[in-house]
Protein backbone atom coordinates (compact mmCIF):
# COMPACT_ATOMS: atom_id res chain seq x y z
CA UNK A 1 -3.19 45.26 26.40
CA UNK A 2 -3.59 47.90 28.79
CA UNK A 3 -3.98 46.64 32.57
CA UNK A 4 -7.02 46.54 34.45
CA UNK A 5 -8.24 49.60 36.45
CA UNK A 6 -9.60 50.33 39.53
CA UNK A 7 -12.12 53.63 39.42
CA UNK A 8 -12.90 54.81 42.86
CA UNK A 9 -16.61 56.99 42.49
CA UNK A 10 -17.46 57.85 45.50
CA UNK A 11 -16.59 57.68 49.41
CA UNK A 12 -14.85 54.32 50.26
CA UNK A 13 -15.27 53.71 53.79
CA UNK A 14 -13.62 51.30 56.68
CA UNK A 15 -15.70 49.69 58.56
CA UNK A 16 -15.40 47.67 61.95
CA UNK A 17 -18.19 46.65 63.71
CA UNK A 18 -20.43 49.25 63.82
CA UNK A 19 -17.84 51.86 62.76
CA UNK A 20 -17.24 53.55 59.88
CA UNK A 21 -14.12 55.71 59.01
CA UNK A 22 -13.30 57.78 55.81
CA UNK A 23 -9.60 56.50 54.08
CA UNK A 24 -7.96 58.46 51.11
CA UNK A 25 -7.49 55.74 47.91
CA UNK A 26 -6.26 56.92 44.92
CA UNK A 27 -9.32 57.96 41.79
CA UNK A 28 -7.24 54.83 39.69
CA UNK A 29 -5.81 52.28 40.80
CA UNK A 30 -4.05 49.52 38.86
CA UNK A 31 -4.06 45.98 39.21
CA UNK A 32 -3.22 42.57 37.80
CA UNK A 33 -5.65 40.69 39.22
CA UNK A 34 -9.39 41.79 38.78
CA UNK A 35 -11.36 43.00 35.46
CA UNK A 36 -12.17 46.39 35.73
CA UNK A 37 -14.56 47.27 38.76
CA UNK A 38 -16.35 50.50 40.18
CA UNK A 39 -16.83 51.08 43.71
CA UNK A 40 -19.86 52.21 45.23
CA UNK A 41 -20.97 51.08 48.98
CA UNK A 42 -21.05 47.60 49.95
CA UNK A 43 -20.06 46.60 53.44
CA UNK A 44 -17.69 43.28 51.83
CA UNK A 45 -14.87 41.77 53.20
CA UNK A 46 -11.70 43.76 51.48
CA UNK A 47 -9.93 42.21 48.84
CA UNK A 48 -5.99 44.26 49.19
CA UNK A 49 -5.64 45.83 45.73
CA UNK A 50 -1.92 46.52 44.71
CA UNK A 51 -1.47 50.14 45.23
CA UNK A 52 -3.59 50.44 48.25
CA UNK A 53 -2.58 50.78 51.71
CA UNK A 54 -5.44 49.95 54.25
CA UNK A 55 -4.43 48.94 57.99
CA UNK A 56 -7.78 46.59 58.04
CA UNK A 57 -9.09 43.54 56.33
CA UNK A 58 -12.50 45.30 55.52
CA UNK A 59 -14.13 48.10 53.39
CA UNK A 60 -17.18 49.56 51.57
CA UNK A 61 -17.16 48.71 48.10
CA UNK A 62 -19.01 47.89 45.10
CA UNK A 63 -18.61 46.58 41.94
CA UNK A 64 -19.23 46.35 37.86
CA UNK A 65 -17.20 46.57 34.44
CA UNK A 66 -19.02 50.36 33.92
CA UNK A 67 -21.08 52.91 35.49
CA UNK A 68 -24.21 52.28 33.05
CA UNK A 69 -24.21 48.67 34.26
CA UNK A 70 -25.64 49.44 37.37
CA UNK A 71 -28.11 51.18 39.39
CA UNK A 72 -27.19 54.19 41.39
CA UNK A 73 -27.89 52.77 44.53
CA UNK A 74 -27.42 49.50 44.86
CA UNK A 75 -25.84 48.30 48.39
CA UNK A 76 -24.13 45.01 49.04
CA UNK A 77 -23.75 43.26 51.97
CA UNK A 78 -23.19 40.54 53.63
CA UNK A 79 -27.08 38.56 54.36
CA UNK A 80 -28.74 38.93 58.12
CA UNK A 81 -31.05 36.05 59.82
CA UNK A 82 -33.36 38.97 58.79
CA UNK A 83 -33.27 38.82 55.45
CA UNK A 84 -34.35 35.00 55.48
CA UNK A 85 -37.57 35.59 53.93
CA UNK A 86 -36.68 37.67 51.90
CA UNK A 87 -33.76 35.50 50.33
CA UNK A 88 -36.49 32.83 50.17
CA UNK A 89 -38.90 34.94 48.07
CA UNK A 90 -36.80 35.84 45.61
CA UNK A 91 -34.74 32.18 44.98
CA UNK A 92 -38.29 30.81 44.60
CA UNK A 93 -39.17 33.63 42.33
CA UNK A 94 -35.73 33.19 40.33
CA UNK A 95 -36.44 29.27 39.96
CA UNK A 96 -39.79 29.67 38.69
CA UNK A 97 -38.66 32.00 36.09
CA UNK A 98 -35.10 30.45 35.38
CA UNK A 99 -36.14 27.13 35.26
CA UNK A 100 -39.70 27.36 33.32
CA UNK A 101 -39.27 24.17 30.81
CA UNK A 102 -36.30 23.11 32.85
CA UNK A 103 -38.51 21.52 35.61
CA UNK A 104 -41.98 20.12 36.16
CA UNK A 105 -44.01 22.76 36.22
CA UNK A 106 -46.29 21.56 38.93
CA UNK A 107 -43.27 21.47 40.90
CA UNK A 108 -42.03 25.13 40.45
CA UNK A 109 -45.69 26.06 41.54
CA UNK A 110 -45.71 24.01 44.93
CA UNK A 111 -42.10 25.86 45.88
CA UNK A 112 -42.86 27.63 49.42
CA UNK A 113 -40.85 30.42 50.38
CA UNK A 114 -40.96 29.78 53.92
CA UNK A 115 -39.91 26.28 53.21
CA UNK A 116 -36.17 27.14 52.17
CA UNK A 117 -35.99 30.39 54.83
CA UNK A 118 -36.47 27.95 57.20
CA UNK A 119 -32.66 26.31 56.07
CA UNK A 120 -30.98 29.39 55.73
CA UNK A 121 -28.53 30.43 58.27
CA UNK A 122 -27.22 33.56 58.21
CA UNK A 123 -26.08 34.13 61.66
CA UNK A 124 -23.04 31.72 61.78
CA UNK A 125 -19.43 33.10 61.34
CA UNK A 126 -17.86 29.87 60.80
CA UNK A 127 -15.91 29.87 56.79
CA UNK A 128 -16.25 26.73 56.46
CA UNK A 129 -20.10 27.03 55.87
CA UNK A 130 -21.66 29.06 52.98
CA UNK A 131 -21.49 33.37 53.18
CA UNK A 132 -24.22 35.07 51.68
CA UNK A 133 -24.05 38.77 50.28
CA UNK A 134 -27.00 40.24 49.21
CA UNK A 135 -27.57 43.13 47.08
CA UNK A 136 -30.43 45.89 47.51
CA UNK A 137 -31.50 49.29 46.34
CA UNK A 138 -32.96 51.02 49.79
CA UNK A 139 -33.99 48.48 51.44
CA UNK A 140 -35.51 45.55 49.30
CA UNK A 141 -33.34 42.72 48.48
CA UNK A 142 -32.94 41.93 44.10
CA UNK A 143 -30.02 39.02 44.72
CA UNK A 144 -27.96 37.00 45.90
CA UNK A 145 -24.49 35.29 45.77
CA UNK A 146 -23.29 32.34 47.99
CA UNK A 147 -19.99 30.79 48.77
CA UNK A 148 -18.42 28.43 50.84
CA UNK A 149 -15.67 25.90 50.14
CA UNK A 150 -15.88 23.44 47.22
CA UNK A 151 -17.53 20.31 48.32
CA UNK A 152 -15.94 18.57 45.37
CA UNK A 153 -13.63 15.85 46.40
CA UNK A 154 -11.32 15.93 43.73
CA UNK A 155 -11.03 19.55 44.12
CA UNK A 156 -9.67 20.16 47.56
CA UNK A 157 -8.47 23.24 48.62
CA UNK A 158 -11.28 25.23 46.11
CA UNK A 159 -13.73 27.49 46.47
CA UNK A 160 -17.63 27.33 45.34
CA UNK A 161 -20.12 29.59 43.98
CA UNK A 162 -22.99 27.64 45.36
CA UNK A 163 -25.57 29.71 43.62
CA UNK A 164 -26.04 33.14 42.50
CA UNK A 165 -29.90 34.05 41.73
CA UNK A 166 -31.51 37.53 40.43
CA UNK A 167 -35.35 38.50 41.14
CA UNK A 168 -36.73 38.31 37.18
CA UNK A 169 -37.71 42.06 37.56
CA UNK A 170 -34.27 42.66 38.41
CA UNK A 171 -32.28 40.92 35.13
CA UNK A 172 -30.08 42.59 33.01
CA UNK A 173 -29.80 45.56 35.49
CA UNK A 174 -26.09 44.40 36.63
CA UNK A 175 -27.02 42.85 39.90
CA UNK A 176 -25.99 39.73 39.09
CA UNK A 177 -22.40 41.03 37.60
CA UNK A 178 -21.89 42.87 40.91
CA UNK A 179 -22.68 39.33 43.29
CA UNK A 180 -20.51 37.78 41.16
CA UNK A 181 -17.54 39.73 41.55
CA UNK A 182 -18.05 40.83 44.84
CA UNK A 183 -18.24 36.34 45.08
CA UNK A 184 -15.33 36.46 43.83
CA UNK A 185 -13.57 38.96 45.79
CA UNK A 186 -14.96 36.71 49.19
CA UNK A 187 -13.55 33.87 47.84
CA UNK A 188 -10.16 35.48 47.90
CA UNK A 189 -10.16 36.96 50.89
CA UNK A 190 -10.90 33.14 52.44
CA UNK A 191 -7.57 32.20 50.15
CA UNK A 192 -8.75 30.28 47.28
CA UNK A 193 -7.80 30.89 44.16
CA UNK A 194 -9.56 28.89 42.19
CA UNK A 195 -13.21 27.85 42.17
CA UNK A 196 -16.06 26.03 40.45
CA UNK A 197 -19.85 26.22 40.21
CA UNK A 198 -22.26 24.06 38.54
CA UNK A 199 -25.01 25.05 36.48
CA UNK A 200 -28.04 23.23 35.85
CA UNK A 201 -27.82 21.69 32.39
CA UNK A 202 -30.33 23.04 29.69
CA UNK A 203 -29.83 27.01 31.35
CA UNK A 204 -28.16 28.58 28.65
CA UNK A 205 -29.05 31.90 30.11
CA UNK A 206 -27.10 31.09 33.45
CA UNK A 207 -24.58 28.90 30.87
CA UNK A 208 -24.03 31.96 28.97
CA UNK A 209 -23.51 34.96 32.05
CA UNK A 210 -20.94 32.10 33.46
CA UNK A 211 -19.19 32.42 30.24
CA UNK A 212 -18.73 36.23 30.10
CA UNK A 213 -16.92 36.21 33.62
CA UNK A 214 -14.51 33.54 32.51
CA UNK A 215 -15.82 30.25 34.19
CA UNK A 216 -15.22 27.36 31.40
CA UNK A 217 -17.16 23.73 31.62
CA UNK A 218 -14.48 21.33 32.88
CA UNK A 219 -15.96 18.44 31.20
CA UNK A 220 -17.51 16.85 34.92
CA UNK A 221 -21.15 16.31 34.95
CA UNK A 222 -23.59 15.43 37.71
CA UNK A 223 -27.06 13.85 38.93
CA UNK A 224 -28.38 15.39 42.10
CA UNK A 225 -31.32 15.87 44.29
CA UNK A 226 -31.85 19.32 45.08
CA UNK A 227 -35.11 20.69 46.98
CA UNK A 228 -36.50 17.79 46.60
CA UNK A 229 -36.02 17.37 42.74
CA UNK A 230 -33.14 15.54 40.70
CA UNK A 231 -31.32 17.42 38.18
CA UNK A 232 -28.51 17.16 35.97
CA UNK A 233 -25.59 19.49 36.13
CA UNK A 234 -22.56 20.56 34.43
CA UNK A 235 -19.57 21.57 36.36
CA UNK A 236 -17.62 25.14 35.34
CA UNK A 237 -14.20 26.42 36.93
CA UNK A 238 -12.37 29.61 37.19
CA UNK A 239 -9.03 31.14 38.45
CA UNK A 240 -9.61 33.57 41.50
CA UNK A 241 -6.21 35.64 40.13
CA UNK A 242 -7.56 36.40 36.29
């Protein structure tokens, strides 16, 4: 099996602060540790691939398995209290549409956007509490991808993908394959290297996308109240280092 590669299409950039400086990285890179990835522009915390040699923790970067995967444009980034709305918008969008026959429909039609905004915080800098990245194309939001560590107890020292949602208009356009890894990549950067997620049960479309990048059902299940509504869910894990 050949290793994974790294492809490097355009300008990678350091960044720091407000600051951005040009670095030299080789067109192909190799490495153990990822499945292969593209980089566009995303201001993400740096994951160090072997073979590269950056003097800071942080660069522009972007991800998929191929270039047809993806739009040309697409930016991500960690979220800003300004994207709130925004965020809000689209999660209620992706819940009506994701979970159609899933959940009451009366009660996907009373979800308020400016309900959840209202409990997002994007301005802390604390890990211990979840990081948002968003991705866009200029400057309207199409996902999102959070993290923060597991809150599992029999899974200390883990990491969480505590959701990952696509606008509908958006699906199948490889927005949600770039959150993911650039999830991922966060997750690594805070030193886990393993994590879990769980998936509401009955979402074979979210069941299924899990699959594809390696996350496997551990066997735990789950009754919770979430935004107001209690649903079942099935718990999935993964190795940061695959």
């Amino acid at each position: 099996m050949q290793p994974p590669q790294v492809f490097a299409v355009k300008p990678v950039f350091q960044y720091s602060g407000k600051m951005h400086q040009p670095i030299a990285i080789p067109a192909q890179v190799e490495t153990p540790t990822i499945s292969p990835v593209l980089i566009f522009e995303a201001a993400l915390p740096f994951v160090p691939f072997e073979g590269w040699d950056f003097q800071t923790p942080h660069a522009t970067k972007h991800i998929s398995t191929s270039p047809e995967e993806l739009p040309s444009r697409m930016l991500l980034r960690p979220a800003e209290p300004a994207d709130a709305l925004a965020v809000a918008r689209l999660h209620v969008r992706s819940w009506q549409s994701a979970y159609r026959g899933l959940m009451p429909d009366d009660y996907l039609a009373q979800l308020r956007p400016e309900d959840r905004a209202q409990r997002y915080n994007f301005a802390h800098v604390d890990p211990l509490q979840p990081h948002t990245i968003v991705a866009l194309t200029g400057t309207t939001i199409h996902g999102f991808a959070t993290t923060m560590p597991a809150r599992d107890s029999d899974l200390f020292g883990y990491g969480e993908l505590a959701a990952l949602y696509v606008d509908p208009d958006y699906w199948n356009q490889g927005f949600g394959l770039a959150l993911i890894t650039a999830a991922r990549a966060h997750l690594v950067t805070q030193e886990f290297r393993n994590a879990i997620l769980w998936v509401l049960e009955g979402n074979s479309r979210a069941e299924h996308f899990y699959r594809k990048d390696r996350w496997k059902p551990d066997g735990q299940s789950r009754k919770i109240e979430i935004w107001g509504i209690e649903v079942n869910e099935s718990r999935y894990k993964r190795s940061l280092l695959l």
